[in-house]
Protein backbone atom coordinates (compact mmCIF):
# COMPACT_ATOMS: atom_id res chain seq x y z
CA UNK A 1 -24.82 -28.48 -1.89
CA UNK A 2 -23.95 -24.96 -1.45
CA UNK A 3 -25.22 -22.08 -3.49
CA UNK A 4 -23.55 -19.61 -5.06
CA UNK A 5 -25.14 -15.96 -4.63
CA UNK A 6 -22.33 -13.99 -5.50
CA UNK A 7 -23.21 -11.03 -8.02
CA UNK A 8 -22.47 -12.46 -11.48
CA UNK A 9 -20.20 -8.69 -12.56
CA UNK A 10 -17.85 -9.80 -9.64
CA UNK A 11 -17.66 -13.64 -10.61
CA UNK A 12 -16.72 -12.42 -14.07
CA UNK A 13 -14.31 -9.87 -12.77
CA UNK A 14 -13.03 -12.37 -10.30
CA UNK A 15 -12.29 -14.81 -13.21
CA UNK A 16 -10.47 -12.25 -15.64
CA UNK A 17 -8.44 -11.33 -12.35
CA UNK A 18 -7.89 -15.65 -11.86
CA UNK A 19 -6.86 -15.86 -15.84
CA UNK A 20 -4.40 -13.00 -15.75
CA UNK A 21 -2.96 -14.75 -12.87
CA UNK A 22 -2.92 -18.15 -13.95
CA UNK A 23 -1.02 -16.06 -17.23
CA UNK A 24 2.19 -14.18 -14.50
CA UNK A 25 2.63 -18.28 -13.15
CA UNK A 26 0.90 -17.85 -9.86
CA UNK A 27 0.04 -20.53 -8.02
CA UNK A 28 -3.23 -22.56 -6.50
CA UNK A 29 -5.84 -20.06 -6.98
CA UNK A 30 -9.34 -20.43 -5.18
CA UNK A 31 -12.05 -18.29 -5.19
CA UNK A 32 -14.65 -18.02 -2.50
CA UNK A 33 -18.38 -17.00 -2.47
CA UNK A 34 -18.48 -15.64 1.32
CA UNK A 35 -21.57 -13.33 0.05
CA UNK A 36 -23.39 -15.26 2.96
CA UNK A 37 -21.08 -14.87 5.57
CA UNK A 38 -19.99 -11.40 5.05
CA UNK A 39 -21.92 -7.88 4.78
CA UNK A 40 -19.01 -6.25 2.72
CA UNK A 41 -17.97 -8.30 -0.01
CA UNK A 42 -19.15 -11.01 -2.16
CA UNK A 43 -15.77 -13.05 -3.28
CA UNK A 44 -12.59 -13.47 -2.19
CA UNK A 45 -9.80 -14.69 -4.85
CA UNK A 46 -6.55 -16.09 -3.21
CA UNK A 47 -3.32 -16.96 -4.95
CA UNK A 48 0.62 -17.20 -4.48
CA UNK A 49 3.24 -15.77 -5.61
CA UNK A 50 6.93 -16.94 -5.64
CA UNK A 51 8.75 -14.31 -4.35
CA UNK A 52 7.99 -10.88 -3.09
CA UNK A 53 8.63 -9.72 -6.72
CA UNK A 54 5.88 -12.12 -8.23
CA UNK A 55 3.71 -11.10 -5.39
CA UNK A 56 4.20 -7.30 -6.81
CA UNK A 57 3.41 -8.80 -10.41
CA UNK A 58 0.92 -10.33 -9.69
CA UNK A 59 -0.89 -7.64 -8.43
CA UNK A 60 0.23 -5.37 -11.41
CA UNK A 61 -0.97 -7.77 -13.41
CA UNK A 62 -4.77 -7.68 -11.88
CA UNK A 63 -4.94 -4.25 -11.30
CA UNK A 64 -4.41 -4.20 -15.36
CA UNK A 65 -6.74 -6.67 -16.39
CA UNK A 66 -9.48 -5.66 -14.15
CA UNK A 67 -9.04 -2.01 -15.46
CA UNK A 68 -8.80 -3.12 -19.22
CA UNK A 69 -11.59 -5.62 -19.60
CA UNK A 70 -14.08 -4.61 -16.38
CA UNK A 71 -13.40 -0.85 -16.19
CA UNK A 72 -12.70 -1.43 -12.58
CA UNK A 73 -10.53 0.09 -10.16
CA UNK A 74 -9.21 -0.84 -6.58
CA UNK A 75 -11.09 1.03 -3.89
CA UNK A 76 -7.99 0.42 -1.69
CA UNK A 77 -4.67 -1.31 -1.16
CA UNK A 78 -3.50 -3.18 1.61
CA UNK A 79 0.44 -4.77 1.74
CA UNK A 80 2.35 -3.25 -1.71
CA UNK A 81 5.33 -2.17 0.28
CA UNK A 82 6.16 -5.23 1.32
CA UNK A 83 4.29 -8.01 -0.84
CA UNK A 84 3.71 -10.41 1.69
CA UNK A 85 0.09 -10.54 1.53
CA UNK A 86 -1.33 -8.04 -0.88
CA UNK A 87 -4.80 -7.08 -0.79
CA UNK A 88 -6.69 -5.59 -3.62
CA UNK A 89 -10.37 -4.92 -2.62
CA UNK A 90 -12.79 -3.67 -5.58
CA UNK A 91 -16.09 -3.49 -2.63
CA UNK A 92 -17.84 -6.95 -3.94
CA UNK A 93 -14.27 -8.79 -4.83
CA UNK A 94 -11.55 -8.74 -2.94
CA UNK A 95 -8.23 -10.20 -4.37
CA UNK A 96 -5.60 -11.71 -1.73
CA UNK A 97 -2.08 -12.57 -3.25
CA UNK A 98 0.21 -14.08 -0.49
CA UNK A 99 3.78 -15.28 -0.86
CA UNK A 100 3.75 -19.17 0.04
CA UNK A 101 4.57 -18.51 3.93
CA UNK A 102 1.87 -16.09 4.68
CA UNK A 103 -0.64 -17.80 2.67
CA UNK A 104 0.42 -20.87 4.77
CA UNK A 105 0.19 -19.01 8.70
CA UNK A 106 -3.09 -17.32 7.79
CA UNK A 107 -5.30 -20.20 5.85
CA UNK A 108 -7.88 -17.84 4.54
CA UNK A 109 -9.74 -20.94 2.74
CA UNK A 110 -9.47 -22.95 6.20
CA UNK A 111 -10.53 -19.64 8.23
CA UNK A 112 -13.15 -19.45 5.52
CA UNK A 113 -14.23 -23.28 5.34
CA UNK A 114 -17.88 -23.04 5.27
CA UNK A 115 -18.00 -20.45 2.20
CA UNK A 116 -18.40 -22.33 -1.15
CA UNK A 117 -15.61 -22.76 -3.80
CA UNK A 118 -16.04 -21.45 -7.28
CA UNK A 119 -14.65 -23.16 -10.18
CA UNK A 120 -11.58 -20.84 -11.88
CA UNK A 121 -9.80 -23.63 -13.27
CA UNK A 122 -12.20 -24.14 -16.04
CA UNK A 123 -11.81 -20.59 -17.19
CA UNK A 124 -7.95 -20.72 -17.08
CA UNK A 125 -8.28 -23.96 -19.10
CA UNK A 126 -10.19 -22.46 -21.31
CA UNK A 127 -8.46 -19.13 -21.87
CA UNK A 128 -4.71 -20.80 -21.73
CA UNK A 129 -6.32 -23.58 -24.90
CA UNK A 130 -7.23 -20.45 -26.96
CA UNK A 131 -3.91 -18.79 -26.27
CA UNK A 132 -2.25 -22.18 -27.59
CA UNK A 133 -4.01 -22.63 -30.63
CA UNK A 134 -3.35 -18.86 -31.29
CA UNK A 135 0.18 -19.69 -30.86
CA UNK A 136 -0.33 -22.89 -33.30
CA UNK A 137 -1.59 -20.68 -36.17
């Protein structure tokens, strides 16, 4: 079993970033601890968007959240003009959004095979049941 050493502030950050995903429809998220393998960051989210457009939204849409609830800002931006492969990279999290033929040529989790998976489904499971029963009341 593989441990996870990633710093706990970017796991959290990495999660709100997976949950306001998960909220804009994008698709298969993972999240990576490559604290081990790498010197200059500690996780690596990855998701899809749709189209280029989603791809733009989506990263809109974590830029937000990550500057709302973690008072965090990118230190640079990689891939906006054309939103094939956006990267976001806040120094100990760095967020990859791909549109569905990129993601598929480059394989970051295959590249990245030996780095161990976090769970983000249980925190969009949990976030999207609260949103529900809001919606219920």
């Amino acid at each position: 079993m593989r441990t996870i050493s990633a710093d706990r502030e970017a796991i959290a950050a990495a999660r709100a970033a997976a949950v306001a995903i998960a909220d804009k429809k994008g698709l298969d998220i993972s999240l990576l601890d490559v604290s081990e393998l790498l010197v200059v960051t500690d996780l690596f989210l990855i998701a899809t968007g749709t189209s280029n457009r989603h791809v733009r939204t989506l990263t809109e849409t974590v830029e937000d959240e990550l500057r709302v609830s973690q008072d965090r800002k990118p230190l640079r931006r990689e891939g906006e003009d054309r939103a094939r492969w956006v990267l976001l990279d806040y120094g100990d999290l760095v967020v990859h959004l791909f549109d569905a033929d990129t993601r598929g040529y480059y394989e970051l989790e295959r590249l990245w095979a030996d780095a161990p998976r976090l769970e983000v489904e249980q925190a969009v499971v949990e976030h999207v049941a609260v949103d529900q029963a809001a919606a219920d009341a």
